[in-house]
Protein backbone atom coordinates (compact mmCIF):
# COMPACT_ATOMS: atom_id res chain seq x y z
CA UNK A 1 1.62 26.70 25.49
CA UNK A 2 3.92 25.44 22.78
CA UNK A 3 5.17 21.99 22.77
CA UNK A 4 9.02 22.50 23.15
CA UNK A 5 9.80 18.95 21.90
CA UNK A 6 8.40 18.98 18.56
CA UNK A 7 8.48 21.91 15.84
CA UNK A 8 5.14 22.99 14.36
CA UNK A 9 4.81 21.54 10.64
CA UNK A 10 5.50 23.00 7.58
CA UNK A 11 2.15 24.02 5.46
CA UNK A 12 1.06 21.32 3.77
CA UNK A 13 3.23 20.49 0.94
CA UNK A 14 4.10 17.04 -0.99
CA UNK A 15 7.14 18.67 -2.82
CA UNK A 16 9.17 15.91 -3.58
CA UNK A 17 6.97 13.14 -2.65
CA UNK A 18 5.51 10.42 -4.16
CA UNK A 19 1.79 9.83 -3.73
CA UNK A 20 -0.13 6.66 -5.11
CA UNK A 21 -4.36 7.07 -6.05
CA UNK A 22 -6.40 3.73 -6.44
CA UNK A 23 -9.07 5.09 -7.97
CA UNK A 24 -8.48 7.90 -9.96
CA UNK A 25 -9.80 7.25 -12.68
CA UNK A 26 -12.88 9.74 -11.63
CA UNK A 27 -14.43 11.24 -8.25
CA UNK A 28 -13.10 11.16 -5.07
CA UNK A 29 -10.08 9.90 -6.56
CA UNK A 30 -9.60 12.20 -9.41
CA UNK A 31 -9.43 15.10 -7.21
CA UNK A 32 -7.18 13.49 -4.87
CA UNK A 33 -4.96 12.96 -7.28
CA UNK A 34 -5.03 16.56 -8.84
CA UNK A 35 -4.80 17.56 -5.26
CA UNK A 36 -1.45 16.00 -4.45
CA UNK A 37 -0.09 16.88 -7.96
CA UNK A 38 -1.08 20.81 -7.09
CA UNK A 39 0.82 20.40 -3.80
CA UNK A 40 4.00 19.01 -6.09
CA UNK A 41 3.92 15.23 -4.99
CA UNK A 42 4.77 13.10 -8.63
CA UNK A 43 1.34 10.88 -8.58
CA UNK A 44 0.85 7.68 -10.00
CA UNK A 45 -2.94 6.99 -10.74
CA UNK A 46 -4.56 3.52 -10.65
CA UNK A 47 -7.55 2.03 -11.70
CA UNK A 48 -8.90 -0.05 -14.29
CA UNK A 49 -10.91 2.26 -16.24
CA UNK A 50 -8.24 3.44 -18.78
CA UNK A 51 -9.20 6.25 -20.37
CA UNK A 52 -9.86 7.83 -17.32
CA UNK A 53 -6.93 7.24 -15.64
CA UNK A 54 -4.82 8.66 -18.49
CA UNK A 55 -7.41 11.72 -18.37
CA UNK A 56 -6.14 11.91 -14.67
CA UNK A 57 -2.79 11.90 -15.82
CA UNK A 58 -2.91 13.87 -18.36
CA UNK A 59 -5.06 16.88 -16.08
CA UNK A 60 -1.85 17.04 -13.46
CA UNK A 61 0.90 16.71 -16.23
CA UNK A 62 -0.97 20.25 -17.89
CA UNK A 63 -0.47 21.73 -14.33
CA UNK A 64 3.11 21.65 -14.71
CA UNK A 65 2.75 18.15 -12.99
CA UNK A 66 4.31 14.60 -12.74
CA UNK A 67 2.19 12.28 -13.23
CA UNK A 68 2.14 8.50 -14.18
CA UNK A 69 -1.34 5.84 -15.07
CA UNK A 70 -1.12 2.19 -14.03
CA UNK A 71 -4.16 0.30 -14.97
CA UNK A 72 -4.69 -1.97 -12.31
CA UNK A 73 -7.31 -4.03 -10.36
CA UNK A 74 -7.23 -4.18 -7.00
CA UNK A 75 -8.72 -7.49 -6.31
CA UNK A 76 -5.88 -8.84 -7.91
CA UNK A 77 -2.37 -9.68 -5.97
CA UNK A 78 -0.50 -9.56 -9.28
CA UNK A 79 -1.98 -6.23 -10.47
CA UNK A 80 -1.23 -5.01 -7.23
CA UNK A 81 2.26 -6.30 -6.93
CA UNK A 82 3.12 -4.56 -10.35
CA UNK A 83 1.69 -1.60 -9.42
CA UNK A 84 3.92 -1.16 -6.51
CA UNK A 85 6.72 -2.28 -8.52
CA UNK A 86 5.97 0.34 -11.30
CA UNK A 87 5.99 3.05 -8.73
CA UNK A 88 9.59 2.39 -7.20
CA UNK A 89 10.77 1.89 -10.74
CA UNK A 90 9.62 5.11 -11.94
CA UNK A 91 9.80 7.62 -8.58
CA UNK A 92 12.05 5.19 -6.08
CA UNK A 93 9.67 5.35 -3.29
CA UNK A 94 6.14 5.80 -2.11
CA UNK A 95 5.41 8.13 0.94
CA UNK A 96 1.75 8.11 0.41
CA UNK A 97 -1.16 6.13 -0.66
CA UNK A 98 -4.61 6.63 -1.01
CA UNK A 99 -6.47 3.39 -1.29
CA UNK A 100 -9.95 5.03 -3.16
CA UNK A 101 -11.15 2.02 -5.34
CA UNK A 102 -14.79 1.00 -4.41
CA UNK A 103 -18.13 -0.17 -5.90
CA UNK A 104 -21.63 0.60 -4.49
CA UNK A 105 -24.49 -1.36 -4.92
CA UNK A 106 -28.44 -0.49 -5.24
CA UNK A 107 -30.42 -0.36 -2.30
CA UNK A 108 -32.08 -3.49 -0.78
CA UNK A 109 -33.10 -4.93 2.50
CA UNK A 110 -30.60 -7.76 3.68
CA UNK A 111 -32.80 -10.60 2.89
CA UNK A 112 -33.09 -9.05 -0.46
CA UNK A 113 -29.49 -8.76 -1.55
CA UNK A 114 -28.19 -10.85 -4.03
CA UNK A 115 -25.33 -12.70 -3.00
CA UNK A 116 -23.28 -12.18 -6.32
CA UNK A 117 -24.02 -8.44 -5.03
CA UNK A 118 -22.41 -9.16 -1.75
CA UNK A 119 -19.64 -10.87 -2.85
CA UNK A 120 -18.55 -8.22 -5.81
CA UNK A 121 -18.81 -5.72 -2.82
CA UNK A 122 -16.50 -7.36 -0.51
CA UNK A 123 -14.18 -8.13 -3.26
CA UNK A 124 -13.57 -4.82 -4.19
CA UNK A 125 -14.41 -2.55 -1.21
CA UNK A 126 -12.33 -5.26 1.27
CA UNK A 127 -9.96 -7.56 -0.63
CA UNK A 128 -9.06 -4.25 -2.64
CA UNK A 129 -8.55 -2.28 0.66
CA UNK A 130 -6.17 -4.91 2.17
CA UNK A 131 -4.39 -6.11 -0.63
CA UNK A 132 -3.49 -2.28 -1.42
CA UNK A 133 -2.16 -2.47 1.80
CA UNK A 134 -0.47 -5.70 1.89
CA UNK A 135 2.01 -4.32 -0.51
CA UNK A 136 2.01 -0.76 0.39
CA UNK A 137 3.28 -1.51 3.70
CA UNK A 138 5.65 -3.92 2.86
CA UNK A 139 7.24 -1.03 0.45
CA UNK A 140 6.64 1.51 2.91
CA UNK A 141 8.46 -0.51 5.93
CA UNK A 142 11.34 -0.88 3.67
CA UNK A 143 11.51 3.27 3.49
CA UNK A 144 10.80 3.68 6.61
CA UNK A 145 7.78 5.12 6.99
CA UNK A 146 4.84 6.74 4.98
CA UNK A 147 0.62 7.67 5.02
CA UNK A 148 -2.14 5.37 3.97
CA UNK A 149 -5.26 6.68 3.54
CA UNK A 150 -8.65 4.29 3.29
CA UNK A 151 -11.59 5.46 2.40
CA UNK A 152 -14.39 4.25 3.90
CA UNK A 153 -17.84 6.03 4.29
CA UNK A 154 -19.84 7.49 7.31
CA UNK A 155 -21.65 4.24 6.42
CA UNK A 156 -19.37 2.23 8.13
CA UNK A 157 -19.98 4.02 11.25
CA UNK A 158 -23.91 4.00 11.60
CA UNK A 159 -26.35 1.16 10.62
CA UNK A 160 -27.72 1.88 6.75
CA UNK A 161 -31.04 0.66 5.86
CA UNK A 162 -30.66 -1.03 2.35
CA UNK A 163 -26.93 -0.47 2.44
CA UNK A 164 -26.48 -3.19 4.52
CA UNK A 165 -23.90 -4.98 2.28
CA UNK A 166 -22.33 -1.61 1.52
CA UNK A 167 -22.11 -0.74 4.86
CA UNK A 168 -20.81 -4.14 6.05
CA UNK A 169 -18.45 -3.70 3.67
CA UNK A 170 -17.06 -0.20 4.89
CA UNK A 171 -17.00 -0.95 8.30
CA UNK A 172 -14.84 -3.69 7.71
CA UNK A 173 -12.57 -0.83 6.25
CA UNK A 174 -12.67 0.46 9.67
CA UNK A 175 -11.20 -2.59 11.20
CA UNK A 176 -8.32 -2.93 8.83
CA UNK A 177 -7.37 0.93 8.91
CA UNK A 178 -7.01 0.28 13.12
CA UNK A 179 -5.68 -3.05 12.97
CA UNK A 180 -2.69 -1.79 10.44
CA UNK A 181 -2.47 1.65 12.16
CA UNK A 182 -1.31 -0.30 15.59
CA UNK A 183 0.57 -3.39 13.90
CA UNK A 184 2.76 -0.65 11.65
CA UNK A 185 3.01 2.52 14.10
CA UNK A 186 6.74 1.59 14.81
CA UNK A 187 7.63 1.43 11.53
CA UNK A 188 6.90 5.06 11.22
CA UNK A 189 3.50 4.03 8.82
CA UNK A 190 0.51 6.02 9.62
CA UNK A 191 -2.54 4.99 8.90
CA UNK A 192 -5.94 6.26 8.71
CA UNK A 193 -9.95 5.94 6.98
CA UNK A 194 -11.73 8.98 5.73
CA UNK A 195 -15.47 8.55 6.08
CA UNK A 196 -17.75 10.97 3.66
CA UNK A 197 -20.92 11.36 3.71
CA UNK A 198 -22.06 11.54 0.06
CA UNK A 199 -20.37 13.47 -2.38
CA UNK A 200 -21.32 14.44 -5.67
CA UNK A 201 -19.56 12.19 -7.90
CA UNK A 202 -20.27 9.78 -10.78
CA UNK A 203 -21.08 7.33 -8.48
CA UNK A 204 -23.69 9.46 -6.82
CA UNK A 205 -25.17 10.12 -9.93
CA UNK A 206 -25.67 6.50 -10.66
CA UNK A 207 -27.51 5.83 -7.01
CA UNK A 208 -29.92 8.52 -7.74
CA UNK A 209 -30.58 7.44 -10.74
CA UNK A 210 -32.34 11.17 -11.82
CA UNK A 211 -34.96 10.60 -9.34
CA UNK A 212 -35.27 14.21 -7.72
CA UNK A 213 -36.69 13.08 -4.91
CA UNK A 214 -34.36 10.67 -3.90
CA UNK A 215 -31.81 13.55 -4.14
CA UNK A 216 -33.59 15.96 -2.06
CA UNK A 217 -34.21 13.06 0.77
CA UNK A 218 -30.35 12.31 0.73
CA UNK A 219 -29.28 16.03 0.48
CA UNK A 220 -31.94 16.45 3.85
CA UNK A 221 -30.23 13.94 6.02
CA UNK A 222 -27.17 16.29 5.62
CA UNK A 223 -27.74 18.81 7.86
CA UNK A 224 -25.47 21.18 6.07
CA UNK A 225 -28.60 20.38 3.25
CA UNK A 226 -25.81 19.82 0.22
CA UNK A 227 -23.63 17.11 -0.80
CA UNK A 228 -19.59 17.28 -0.78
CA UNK A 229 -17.77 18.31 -3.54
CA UNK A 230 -14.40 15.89 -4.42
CA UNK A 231 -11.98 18.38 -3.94
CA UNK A 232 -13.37 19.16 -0.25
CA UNK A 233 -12.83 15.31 0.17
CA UNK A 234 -9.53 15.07 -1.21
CA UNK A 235 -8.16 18.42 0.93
CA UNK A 236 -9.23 16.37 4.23
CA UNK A 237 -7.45 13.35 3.16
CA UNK A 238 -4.04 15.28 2.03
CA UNK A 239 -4.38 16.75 5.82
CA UNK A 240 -4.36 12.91 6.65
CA UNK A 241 -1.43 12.34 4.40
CA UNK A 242 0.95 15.45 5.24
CA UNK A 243 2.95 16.17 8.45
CA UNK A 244 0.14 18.25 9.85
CA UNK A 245 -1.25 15.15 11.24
CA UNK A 246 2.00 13.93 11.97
CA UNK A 247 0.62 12.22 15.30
CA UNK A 248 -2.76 10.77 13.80
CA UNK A 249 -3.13 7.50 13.16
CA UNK A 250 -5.88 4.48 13.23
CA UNK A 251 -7.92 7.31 13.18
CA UNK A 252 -11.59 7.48 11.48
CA UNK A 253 -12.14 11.33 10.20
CA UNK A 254 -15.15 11.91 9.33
CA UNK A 255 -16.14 14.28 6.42
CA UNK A 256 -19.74 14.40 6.20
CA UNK A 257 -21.97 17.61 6.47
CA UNK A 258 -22.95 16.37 9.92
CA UNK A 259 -25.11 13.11 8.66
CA UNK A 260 -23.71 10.99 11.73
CA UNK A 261 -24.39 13.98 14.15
CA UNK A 262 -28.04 13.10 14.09
């Protein structure tokens, strides 16, 4: 049975939206960003690799796109601050953001991390997270409403031996995607954490490091025996962004061939 009170949404479409990438410089957060500009949303790109982000840029503006690169770091308040402020100067408003920006770090057993390591983690997979946030909000209260989108990992739902600083680091992301999804739910902000499992990116490539056997041990704790592609990511986390998941929120979706099902 239909619910009578509320109309079913639209398909998904960010026509006249603005949507904000940290990130997007490459991976996860390239193909979000090409992803929103395909659905029409005018997309500002962030991170602090520069010839990437322009590359971003300059993939949606081909399209037939609007598109706009701030290079930005996200463990900084002042990049952050002028990165919002770039965005209402050049679009007026911000109705989405997608909070991508991360580092990962080699594999070692916790009393083998380096705490330099740690710290570089934290900085940029937590600080980063909340000070996106810190302003996005703030913007997105004024509106009167919006979609943030973490991302965290489906290591910050299971324990991850020699991860353990990477994993800390995403579950952490948990706890400030539920914490902001209850303290901002009356402002009409929605926010959520999308957790892949991995995903064949740059980043990816680094871990393995070549090593084909690594690969085909990683690929095997997937039971769907493969690895994401981006753009699979990115479609799940413009579902999280658009009206089709108009009453989701503090919400962990998890993206990730069935790793955490075992």
């Amino acid at each position: 049975m239909k619910n009578k009170n509320k109309a079913e949404p639209p398909p998904a479409t960010f026509a006249g939206k603005v949507a904000l990438v940290t990130g997007g410089a490459s991976g996860i957060g390239r193909a979000t960003a090409l992803a929103f500009g395909r659905a029409g949303a005018s997309v500002v790109i962030a991170d602090v690799s520069v010839d990437g982000g322009h590359a971003t840029a300059a993939m949606i503006v081909e399209n037939g796109g609007k598109a706009l690169f701030v290079q930005a770091n996200v463990t900084r308040a002042q990049d952050v601050e002028i990165l919002l402020d770039k965005t209402e100067y050049h679009y007026g408003r911000l109705d989405c953001a997608v909070n991508c920006a991360g580092q990962q770090a080699a594999g070692a057993l916790l009393d083998e991390i380096e705490e330099d390591d740690f710290d570089r983690l934290m900085d940029v997979n937590v600080k980063g997270v909340w000070l996106s946030m810190k302003y996005q909000l703030r913007r997105m209260k004024e509106q009167g409403g919006g979609a943030i989108v973490n991302l965290s990992s489906s290591y910050g739902l299971v324990g991850a031996p020699s991860q353990g600083a990477y994993a800390a680091s995403k579950h952490a992301v948990a706890g400030l995607t539920r914490t902001a999804a209850a303290e901002y739910a009356k402002d009409g902000i929605r926010v959520n954490a999308l957790c892949p499992g991995a995903v064949r990116t740059p980043m990816l490539a680094r871990a393995l490091g070549g090593e084909a056997a690594l690969e085909k041990k990683l690929r095997a704790a997937h039971p769907m025996d493969r690895f994401a592609e981006p753009h699979e990511i990115a479609d799940a986390i413009l579902w999280l962004c658009s009206e089709q998941s108009s009453f989701v929120t503090g919400h962990q979706l998890t993206a990730d061939g069935g790793f955490t099902a075992i």
